[in-house]
C-alpha atoms as a PDB file:
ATOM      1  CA  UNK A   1      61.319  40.859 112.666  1.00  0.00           C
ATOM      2  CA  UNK A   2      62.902  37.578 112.617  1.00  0.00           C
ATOM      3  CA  UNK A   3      65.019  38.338 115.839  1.00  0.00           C
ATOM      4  CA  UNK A   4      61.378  39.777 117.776  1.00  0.00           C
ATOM      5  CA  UNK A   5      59.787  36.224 117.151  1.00  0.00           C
ATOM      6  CA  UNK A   6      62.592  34.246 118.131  1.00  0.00           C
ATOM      7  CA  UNK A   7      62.768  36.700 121.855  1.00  0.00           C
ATOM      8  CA  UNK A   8      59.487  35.530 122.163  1.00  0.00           C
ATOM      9  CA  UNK A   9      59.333  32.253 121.616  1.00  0.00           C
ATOM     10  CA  UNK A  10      62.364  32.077 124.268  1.00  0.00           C
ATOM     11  CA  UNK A  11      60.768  33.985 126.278  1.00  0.00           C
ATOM     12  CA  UNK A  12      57.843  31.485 126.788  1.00  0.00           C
ATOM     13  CA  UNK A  13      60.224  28.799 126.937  1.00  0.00           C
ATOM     14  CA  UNK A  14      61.547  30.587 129.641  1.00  0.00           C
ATOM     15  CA  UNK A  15      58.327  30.642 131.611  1.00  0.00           C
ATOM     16  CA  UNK A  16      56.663  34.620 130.606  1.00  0.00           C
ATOM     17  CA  UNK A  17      53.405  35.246 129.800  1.00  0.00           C
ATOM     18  CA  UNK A  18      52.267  38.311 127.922  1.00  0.00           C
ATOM     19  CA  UNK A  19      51.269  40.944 130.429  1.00  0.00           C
ATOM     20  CA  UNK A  20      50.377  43.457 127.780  1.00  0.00           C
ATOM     21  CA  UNK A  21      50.256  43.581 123.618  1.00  0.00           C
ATOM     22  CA  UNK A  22      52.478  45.540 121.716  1.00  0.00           C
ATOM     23  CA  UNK A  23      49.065  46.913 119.950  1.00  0.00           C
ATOM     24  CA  UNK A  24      50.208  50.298 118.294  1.00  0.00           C
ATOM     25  CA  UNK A  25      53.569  50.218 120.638  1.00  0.00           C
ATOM     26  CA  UNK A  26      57.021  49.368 119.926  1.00  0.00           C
ATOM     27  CA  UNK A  27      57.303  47.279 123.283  1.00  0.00           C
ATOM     28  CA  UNK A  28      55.684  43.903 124.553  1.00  0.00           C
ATOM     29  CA  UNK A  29      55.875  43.581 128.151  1.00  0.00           C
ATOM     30  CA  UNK A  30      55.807  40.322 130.070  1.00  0.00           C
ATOM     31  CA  UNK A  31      55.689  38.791 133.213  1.00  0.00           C
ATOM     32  CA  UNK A  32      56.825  34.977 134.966  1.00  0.00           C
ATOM     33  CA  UNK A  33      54.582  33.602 137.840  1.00  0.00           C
ATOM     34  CA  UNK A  34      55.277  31.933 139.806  1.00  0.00           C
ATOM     35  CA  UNK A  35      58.809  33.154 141.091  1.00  0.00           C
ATOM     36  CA  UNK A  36      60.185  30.359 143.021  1.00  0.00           C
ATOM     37  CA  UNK A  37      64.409  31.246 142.807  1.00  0.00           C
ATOM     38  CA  UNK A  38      65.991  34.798 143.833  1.00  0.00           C
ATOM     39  CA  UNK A  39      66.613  36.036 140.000  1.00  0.00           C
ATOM     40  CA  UNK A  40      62.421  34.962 139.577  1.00  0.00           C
ATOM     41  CA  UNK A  41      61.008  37.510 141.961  1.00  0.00           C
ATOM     42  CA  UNK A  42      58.990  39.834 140.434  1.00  0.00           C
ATOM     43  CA  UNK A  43      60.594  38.920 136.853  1.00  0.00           C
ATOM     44  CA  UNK A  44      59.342  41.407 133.856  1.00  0.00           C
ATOM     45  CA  UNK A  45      60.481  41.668 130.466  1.00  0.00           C
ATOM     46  CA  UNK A  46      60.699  44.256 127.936  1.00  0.00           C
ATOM     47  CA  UNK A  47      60.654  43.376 124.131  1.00  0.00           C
ATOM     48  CA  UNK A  48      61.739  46.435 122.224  1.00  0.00           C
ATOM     49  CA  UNK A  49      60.958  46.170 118.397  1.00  0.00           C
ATOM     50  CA  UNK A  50      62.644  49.568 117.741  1.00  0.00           C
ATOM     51  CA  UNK A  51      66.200  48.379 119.273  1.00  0.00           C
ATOM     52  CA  UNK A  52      65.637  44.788 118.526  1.00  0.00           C
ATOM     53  CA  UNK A  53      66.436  43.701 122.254  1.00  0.00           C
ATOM     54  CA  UNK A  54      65.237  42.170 125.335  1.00  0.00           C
ATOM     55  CA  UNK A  55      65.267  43.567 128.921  1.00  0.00           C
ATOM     56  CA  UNK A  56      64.522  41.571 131.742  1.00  0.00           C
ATOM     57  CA  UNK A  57      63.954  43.275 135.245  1.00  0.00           C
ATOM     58  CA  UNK A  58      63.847  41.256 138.397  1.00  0.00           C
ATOM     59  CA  UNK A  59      63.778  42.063 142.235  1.00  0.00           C
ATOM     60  CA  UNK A  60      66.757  40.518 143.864  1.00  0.00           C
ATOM     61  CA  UNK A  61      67.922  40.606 147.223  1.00  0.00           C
ATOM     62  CA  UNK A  62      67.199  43.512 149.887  1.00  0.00           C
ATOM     63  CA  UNK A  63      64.402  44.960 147.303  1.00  0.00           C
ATOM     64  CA  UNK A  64      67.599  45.767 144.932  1.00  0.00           C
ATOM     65  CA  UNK A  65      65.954  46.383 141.227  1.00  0.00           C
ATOM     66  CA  UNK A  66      68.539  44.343 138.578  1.00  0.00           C
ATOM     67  CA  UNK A  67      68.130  44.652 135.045  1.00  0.00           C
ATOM     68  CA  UNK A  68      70.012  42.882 131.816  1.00  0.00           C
ATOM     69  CA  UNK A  69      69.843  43.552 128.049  1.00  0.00           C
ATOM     70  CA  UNK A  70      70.210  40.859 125.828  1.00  0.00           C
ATOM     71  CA  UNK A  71      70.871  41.571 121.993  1.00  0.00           C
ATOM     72  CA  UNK A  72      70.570  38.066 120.215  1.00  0.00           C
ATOM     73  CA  UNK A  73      67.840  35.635 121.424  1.00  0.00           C
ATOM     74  CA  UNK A  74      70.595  32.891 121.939  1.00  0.00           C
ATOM     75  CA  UNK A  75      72.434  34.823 124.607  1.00  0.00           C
ATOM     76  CA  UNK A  76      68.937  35.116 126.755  1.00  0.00           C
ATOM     77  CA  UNK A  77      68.344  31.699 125.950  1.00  0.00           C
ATOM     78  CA  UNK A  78      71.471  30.577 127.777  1.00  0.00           C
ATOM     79  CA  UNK A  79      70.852  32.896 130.557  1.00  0.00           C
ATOM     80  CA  UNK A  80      67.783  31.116 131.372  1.00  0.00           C
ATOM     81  CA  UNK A  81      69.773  28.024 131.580  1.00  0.00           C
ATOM     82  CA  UNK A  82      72.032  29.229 134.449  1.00  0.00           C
ATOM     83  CA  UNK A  83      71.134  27.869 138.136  1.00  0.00           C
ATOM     84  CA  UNK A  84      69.857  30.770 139.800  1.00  0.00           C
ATOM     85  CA  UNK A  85      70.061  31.137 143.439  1.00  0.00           C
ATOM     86  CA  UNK A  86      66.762  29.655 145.704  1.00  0.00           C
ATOM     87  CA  UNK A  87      65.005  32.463 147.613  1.00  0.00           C
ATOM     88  CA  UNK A  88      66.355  32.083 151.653  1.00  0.00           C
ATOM     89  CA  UNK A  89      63.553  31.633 154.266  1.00  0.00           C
ATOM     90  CA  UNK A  90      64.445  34.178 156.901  1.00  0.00           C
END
């Protein structure tokens, strides 16, 4: 349980709101507004009590759905501290 608070404290550290309770559930999903860099568009995240991780899926480039799983807290925490690309006006 320990590991599930510490994903979401991060994770509003990291700029997500909660989109929708984990009420009866075993996942918590949230959402980041506003997107303003290319790994922000359309960010959602997925905390799963039942595997103890974090997925977050984003929209990058070309409508291309990306997705990463992080295991520990600390290891999304320092991918929220990586420069992500700004979004191209075309």
């Amino acid at each position: 349980m320990m590991n599930l608070e510490a994903f979401q404290s991060a994770a509003r550290e990291g700029g997500f709101v909660a989109e929708i309770g984990i009420g009866e559930g075993t996942v918590q999903w949230l959402r980041k507004i506003p997107p303003h860099m290319a790994r922000d568009t359309h960010q959602r995240m997925c905390i799963d009590s039942m595997t103890n991780s974090v997925t977050v899926y984003w929209v990058g480039g070309l409508g291309k759905l990306n997705s990463k799983t992080f295991r520990n807290p600390s290891a999304l925490e320092e991918w929220f501290q990586l420069e992500p690309q700004p979004i191209l006006e075309r």
